[in-house]
Every structure is written in structure tokens, then in C-alpha cells.
Protein backbone atom coordinates (compact mmCIF):
# COMPACT_ATOMS: atom_id res chain seq x y z
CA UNK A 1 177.30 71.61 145.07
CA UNK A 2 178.68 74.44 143.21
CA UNK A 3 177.07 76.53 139.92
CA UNK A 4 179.19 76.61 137.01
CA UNK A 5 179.45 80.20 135.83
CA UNK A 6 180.99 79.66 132.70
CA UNK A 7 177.68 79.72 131.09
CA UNK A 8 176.13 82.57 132.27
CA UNK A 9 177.46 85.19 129.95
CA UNK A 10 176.87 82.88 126.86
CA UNK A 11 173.83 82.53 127.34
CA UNK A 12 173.69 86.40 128.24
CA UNK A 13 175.12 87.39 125.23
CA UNK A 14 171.81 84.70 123.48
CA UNK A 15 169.27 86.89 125.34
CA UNK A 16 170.42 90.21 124.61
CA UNK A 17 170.48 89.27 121.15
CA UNK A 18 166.91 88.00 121.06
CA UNK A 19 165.74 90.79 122.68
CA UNK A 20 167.44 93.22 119.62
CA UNK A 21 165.96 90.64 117.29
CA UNK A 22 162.38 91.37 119.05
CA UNK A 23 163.05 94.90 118.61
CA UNK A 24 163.54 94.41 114.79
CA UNK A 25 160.40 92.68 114.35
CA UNK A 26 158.23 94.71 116.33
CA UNK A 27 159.94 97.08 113.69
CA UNK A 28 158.49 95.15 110.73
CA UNK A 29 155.10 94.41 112.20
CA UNK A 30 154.75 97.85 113.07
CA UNK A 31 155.88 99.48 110.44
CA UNK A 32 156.85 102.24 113.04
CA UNK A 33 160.52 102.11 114.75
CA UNK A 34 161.59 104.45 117.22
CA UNK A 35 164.57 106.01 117.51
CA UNK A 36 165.41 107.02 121.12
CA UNK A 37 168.90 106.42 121.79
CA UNK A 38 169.63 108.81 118.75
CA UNK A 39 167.33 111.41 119.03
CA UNK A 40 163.32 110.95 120.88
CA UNK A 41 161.67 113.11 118.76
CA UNK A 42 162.29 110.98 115.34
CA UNK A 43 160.40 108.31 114.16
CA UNK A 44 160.44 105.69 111.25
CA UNK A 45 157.65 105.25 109.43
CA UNK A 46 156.97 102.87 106.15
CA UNK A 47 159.34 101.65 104.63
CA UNK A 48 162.16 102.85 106.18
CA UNK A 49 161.05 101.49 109.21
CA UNK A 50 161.01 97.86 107.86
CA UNK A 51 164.34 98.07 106.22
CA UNK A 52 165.57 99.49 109.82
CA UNK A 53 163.55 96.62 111.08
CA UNK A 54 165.39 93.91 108.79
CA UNK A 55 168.92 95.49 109.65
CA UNK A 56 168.03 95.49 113.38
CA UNK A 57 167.10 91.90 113.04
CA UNK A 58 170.32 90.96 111.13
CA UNK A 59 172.34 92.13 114.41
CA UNK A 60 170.15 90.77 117.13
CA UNK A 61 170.97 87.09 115.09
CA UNK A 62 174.22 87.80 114.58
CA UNK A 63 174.33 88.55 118.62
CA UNK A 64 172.55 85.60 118.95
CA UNK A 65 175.40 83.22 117.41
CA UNK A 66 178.13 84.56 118.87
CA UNK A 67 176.19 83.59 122.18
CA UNK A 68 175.76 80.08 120.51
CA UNK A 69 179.37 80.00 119.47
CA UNK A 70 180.64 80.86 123.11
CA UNK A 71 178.10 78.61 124.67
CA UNK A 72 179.39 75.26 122.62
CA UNK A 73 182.88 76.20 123.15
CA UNK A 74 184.53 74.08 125.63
């Protein structure tokens, strides 16, 4: 009995891109995004933070398919 390995990146790739997609939303909900990786101090408040939010979201889905695309890929 062996594991096939040829779906574990795939599907990977799916829950890094739900987790951005999470991020985004917690953006939205918020109203409040954080912006660590850039610089700890600055934070997104309003609407700024929702548009950030919807853009963040955009990429986490678009992650999200190319995980779907390389998962139904023979």
C-alpha cells in the first residue's frame, strides 16, 4: 500500500489560498487589517481596510483555483 503524493501540493496550494482568503475577510468584518509583513506599526482602518480586504480576498481565490486546476489535472 503506497500514498500517492501527487496530490499533496494541490491541495497545498487550496489551503494556503483559503487561509489568504480568511485573512481578507477577517479584513472586511473587521474593518481593521494589519499590515505586518510591510511595516508592524501601520494599520488599516475603514475603508481602506475593506478595499485591502476585497483585494486580499481576490488573491486567496485566485490561489485557490490554481490549487483546483492542479488538483483535476491528470
Amino acid at each position: 500500500m503506497s500514498f500517492n503524493f501527487q496530490f499533496l501540493l494541490p491541495v497545498g496550494i487550496i489551503l494556503v489560498g483559503l487561509f489568504v482568503a480568511s485573512v481578507g475577510y477577517e479584513a472586511i468584518k473587521n474593518k481593521r487589517m494589519r499590515l505586518m509583513p510591510i511595516n508592524r506599526e501601520e494599520v488599516l482602518d475603514g475603508d481602506a481596510a475593506v478595499k485591502a480586504g476585497k483585494q486580499t480576498i481576490a488573491v486567496g481565490l485566485v490561489i485557490t483555483a490554481v490549487g483546483l486546476i492542479f488538483l483535476l489535472l491528470p
